[in-house]
N, C-alpha and C. Protein backbone atom coordinates (compact mmCIF):
# COMPACT_ATOMS: atom_id res chain seq x y z
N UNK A 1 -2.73 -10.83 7.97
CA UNK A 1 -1.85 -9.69 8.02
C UNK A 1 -1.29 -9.58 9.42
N UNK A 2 -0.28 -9.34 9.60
CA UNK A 2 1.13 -8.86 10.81
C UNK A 2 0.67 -7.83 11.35
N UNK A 3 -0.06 -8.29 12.63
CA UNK A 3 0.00 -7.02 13.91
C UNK A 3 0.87 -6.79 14.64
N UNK A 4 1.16 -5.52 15.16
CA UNK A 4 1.84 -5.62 16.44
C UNK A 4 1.56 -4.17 17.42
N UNK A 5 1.89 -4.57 18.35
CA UNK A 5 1.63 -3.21 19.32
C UNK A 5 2.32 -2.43 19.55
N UNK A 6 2.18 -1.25 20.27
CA UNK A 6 3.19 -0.24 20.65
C UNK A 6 2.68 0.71 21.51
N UNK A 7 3.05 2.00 22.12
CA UNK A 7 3.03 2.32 22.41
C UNK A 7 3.20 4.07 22.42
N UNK A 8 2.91 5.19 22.47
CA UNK A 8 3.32 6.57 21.86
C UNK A 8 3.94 6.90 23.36
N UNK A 9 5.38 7.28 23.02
CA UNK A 9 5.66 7.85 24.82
C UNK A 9 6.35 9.02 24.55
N UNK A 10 7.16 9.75 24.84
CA UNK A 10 8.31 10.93 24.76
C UNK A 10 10.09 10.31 24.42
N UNK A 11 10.70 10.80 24.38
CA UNK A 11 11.98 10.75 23.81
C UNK A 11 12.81 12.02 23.85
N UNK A 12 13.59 12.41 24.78
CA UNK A 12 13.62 13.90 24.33
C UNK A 12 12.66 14.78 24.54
N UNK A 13 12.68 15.81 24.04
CA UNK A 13 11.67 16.49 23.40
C UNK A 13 10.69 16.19 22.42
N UNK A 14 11.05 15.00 21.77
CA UNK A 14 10.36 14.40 20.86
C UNK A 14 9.27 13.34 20.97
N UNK A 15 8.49 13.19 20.84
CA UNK A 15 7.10 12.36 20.72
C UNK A 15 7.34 11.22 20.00
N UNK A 16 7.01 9.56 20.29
CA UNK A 16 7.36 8.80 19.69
C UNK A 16 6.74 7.91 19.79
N UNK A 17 6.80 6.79 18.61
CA UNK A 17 5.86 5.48 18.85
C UNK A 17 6.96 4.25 19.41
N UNK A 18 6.59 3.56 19.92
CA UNK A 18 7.35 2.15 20.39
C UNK A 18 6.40 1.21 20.24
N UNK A 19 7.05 0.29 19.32
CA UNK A 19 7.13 -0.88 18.77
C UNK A 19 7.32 -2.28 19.31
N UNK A 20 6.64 -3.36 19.09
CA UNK A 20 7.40 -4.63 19.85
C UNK A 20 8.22 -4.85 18.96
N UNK A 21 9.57 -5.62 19.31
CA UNK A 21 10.96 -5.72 18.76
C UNK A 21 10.22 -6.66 17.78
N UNK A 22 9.38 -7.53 17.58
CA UNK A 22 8.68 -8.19 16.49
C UNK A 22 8.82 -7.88 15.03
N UNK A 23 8.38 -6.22 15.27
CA UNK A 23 7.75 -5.75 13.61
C UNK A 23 9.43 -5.38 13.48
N UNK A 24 10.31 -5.23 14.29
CA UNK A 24 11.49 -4.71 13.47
C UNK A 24 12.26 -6.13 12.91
N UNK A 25 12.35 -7.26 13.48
CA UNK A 25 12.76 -8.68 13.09
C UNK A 25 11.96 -9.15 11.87
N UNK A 26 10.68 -8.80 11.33
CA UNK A 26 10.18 -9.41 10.27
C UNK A 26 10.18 -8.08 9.23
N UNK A 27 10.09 -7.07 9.34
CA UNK A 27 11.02 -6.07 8.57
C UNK A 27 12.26 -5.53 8.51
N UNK A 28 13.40 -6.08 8.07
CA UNK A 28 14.46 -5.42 8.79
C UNK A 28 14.85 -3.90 7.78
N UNK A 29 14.16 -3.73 6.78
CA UNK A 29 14.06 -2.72 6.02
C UNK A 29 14.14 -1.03 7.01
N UNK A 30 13.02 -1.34 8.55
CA UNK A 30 12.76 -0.27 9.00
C UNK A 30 14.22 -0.73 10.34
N UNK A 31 15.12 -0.49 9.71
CA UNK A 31 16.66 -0.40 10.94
C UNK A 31 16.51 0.56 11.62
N UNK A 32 17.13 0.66 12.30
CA UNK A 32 17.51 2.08 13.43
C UNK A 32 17.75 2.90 12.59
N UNK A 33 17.21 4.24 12.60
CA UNK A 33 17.69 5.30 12.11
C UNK A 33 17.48 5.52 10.50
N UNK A 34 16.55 4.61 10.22
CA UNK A 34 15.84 4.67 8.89
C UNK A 34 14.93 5.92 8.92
N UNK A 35 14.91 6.94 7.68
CA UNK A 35 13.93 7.62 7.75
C UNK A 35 12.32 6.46 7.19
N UNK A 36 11.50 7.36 7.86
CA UNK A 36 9.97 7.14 7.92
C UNK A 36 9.24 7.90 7.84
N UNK A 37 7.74 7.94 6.84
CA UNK A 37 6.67 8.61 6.61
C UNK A 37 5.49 8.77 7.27
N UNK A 38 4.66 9.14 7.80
CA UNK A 38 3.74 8.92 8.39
C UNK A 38 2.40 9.52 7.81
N UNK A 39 1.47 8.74 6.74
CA UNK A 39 0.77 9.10 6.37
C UNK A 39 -0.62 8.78 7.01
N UNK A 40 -1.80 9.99 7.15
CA UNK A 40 -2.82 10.29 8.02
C UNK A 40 -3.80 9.53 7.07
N UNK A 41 -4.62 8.27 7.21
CA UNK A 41 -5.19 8.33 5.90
C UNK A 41 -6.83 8.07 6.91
N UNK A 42 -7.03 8.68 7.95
CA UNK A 42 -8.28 9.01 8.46
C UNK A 42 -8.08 8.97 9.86
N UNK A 43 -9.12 9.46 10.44
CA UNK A 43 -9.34 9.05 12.24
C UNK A 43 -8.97 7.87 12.81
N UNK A 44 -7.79 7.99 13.58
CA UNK A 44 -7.54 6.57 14.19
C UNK A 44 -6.47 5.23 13.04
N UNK A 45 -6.09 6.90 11.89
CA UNK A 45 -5.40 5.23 11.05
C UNK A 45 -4.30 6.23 10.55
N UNK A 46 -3.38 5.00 10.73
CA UNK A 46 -2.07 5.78 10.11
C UNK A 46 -1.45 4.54 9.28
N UNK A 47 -0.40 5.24 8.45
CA UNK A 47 0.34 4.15 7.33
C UNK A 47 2.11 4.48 7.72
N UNK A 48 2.72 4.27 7.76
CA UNK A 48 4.02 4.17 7.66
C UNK A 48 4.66 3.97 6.71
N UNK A 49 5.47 3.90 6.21
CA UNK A 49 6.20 3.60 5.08
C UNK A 49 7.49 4.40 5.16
N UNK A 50 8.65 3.83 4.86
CA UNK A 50 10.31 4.15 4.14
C UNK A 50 10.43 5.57 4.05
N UNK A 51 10.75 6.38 4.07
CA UNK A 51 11.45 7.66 3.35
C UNK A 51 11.68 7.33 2.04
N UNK A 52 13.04 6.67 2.44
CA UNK A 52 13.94 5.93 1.03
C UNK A 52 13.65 4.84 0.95
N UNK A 53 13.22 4.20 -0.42
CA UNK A 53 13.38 2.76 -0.71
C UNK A 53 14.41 1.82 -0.47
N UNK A 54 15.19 0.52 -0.12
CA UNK A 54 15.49 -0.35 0.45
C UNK A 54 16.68 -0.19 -0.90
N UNK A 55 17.94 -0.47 -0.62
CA UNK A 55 18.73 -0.34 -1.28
C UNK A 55 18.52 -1.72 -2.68
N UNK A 56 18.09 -2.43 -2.17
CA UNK A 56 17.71 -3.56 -3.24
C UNK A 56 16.46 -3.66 -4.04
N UNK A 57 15.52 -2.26 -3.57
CA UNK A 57 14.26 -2.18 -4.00
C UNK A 57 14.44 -1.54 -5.78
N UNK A 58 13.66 -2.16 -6.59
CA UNK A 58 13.70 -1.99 -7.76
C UNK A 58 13.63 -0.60 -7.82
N UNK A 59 13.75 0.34 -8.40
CA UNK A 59 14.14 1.60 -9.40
C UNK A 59 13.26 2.40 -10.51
N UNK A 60 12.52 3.14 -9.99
CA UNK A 60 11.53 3.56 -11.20
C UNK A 60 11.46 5.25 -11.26
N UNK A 61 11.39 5.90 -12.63
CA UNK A 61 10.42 7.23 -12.21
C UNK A 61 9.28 7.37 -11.48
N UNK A 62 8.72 6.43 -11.74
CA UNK A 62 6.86 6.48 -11.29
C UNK A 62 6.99 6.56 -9.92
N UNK A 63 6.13 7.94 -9.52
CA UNK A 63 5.71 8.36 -7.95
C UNK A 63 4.55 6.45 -7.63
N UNK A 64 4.94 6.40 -6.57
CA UNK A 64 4.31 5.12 -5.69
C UNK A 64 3.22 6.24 -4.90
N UNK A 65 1.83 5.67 -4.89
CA UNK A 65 0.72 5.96 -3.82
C UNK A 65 1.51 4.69 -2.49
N UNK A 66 1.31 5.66 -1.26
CA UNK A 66 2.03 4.87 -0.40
C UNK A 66 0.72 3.62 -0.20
N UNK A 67 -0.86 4.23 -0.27
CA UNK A 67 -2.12 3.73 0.54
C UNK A 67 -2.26 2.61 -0.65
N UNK A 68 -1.86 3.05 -2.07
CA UNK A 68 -2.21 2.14 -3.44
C UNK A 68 -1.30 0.83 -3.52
N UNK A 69 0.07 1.32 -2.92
CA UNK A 69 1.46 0.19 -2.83
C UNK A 69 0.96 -0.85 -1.53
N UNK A 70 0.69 -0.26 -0.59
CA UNK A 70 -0.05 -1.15 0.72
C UNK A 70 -1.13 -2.00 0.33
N UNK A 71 -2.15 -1.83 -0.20
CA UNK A 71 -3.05 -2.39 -0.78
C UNK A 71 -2.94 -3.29 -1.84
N UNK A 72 -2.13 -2.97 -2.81
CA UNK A 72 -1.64 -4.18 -3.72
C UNK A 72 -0.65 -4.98 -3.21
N UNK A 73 0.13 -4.59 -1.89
CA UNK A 73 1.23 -5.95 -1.45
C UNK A 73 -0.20 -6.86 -0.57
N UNK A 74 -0.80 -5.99 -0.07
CA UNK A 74 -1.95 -6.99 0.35
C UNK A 74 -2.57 -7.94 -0.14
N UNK A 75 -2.86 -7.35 -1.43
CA UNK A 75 -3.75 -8.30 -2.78
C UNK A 75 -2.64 -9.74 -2.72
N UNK A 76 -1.65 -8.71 -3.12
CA UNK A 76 -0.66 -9.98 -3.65
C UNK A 76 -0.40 -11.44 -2.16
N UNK A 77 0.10 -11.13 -1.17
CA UNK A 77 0.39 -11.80 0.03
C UNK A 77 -1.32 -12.59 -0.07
N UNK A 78 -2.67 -12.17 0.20
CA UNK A 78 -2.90 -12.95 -0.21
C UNK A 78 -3.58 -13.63 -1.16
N UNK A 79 -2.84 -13.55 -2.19
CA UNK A 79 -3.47 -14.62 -3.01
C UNK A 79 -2.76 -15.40 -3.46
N UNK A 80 -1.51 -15.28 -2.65
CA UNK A 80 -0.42 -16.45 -2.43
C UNK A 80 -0.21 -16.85 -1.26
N UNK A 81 -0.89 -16.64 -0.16
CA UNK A 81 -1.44 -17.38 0.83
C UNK A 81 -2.64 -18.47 0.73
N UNK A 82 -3.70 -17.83 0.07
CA UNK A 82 -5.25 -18.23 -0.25
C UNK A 82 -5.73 -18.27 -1.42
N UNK A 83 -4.63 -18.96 -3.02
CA UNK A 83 -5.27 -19.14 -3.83
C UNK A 83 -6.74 -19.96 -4.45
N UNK A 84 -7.18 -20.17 -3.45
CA UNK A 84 -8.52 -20.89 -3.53
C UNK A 84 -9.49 -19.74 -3.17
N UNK A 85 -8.83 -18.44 -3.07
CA UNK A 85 -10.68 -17.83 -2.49
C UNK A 85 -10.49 -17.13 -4.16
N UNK A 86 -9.51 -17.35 -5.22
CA UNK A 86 -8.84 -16.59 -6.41
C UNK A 86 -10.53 -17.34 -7.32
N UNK A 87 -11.14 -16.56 -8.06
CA UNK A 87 -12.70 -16.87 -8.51
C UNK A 87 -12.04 -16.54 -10.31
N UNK A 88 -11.86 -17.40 -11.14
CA UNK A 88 -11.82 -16.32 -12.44
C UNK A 88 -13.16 -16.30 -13.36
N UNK A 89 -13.08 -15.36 -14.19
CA UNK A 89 -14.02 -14.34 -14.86
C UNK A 89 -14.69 -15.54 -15.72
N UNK A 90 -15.60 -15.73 -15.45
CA UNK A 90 -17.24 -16.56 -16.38
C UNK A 90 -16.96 -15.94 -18.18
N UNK A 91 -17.82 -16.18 -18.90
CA UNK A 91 -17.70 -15.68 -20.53
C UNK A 91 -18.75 -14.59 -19.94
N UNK A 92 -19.93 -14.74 -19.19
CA UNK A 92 -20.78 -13.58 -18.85
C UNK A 92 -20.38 -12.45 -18.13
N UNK A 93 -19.15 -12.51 -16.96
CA UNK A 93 -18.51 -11.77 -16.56
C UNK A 93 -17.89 -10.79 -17.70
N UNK A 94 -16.82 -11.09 -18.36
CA UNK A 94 -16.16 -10.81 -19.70
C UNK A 94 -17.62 -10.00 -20.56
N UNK A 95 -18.70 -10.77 -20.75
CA UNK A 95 -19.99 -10.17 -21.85
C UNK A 95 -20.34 -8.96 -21.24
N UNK A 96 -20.48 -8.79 -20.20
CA UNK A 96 -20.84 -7.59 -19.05
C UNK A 96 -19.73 -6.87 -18.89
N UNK A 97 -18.45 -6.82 -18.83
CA UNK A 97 -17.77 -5.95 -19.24
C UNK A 97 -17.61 -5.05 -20.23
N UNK A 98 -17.83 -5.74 -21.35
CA UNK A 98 -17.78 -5.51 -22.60
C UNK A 98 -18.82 -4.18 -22.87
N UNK A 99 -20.08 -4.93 -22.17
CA UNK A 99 -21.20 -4.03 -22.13
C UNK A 99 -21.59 -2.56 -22.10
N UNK A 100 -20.77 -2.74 -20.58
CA UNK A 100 -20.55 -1.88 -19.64
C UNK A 100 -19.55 -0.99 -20.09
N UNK A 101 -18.71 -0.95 -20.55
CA UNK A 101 -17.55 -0.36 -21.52
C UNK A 101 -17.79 0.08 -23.11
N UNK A 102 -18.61 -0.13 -23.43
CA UNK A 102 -19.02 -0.50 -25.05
C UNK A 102 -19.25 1.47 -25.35
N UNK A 103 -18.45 1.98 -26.46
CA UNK A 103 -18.26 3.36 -26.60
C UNK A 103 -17.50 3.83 -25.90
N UNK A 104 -16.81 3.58 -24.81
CA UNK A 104 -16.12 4.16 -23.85
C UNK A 104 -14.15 4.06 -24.83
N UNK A 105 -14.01 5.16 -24.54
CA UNK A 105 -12.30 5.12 -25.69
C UNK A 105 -11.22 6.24 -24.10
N UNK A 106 -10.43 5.31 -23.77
CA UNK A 106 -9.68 5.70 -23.21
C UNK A 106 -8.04 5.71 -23.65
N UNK A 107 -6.93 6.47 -23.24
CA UNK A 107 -5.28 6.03 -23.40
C UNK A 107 -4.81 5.97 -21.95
N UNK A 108 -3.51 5.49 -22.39
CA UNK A 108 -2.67 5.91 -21.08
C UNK A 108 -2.00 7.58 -20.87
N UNK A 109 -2.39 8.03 -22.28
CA UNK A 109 -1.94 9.52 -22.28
C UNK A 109 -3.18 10.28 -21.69
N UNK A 110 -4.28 10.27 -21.88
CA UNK A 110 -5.69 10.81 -20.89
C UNK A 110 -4.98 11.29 -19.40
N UNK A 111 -5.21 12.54 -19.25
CA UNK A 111 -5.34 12.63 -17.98
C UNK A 111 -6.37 13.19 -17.26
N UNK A 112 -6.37 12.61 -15.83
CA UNK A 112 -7.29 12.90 -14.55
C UNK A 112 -7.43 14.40 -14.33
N UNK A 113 -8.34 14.67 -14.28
CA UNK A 113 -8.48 16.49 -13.92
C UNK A 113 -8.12 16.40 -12.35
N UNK A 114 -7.76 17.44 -11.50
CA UNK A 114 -7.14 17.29 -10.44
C UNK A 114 -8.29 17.60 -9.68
N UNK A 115 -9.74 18.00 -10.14
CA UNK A 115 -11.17 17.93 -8.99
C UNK A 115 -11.28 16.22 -8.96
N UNK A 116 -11.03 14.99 -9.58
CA UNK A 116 -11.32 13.94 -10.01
C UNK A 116 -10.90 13.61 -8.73
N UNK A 117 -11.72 12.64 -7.80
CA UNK A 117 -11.35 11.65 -6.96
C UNK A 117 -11.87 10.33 -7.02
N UNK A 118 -10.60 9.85 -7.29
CA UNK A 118 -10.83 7.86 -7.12
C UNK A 118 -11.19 6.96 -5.80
């Protein structure tokens, strides 16, 4: 995964992060004057992400988890970097599922009670 550094300095009146010109050349999504999110997702960690999606970015109703979308471009990058660490499911894996699930009746219409945390 793509590090890069920066810096938090002033601007104005305004408080700001600075970037090495790096992360803006291998994203060019985040241009000048792009809005940006800044989500808190603990002590010492922050997420970034778009305002607006990328004019070429596919089109959906469905609300995006910004922390859930980060995490699955992760999955994905690598396991198309490192398809050899990719392990698939044994018949005992699959039997133990089964198991483990066996009485359990779910839909996609079910919903999450809003005390529920994943």
């Amino acid at each position: 995964m793509a590090s890069y550094r920066g810096k938090i300095t002033t601007t104005g009146k305004s408080e700001a992060i600075r970037f090495d010109k790096a992360l803006f050349k291998s994203l060019p999504a985040f241009r000048q004057r792009a809005g940006v999110r800044a989500h808190v997702l603990g002590p010492h960690t922050l997420l970034v992400t778009l305002e607006e999606p990328a004019a070429d970015a596919p089109q959906d109703e469905v609300e995006r988890d910004p922390v859930m979308s980060a995490f699955l471009d992760f999955l994905e990058r690598d396991m198309l970097e490192h398809p050899e660490r990719l392990i698939p499911f044994t018949e005992a894996d699959i039997a133990r599922v089964y198991a483990l699930t066996d009485g359990v009746s779910a839909s996609d219409e079910d919903l999450i009670p809003d005390d529920v945390t994943l």
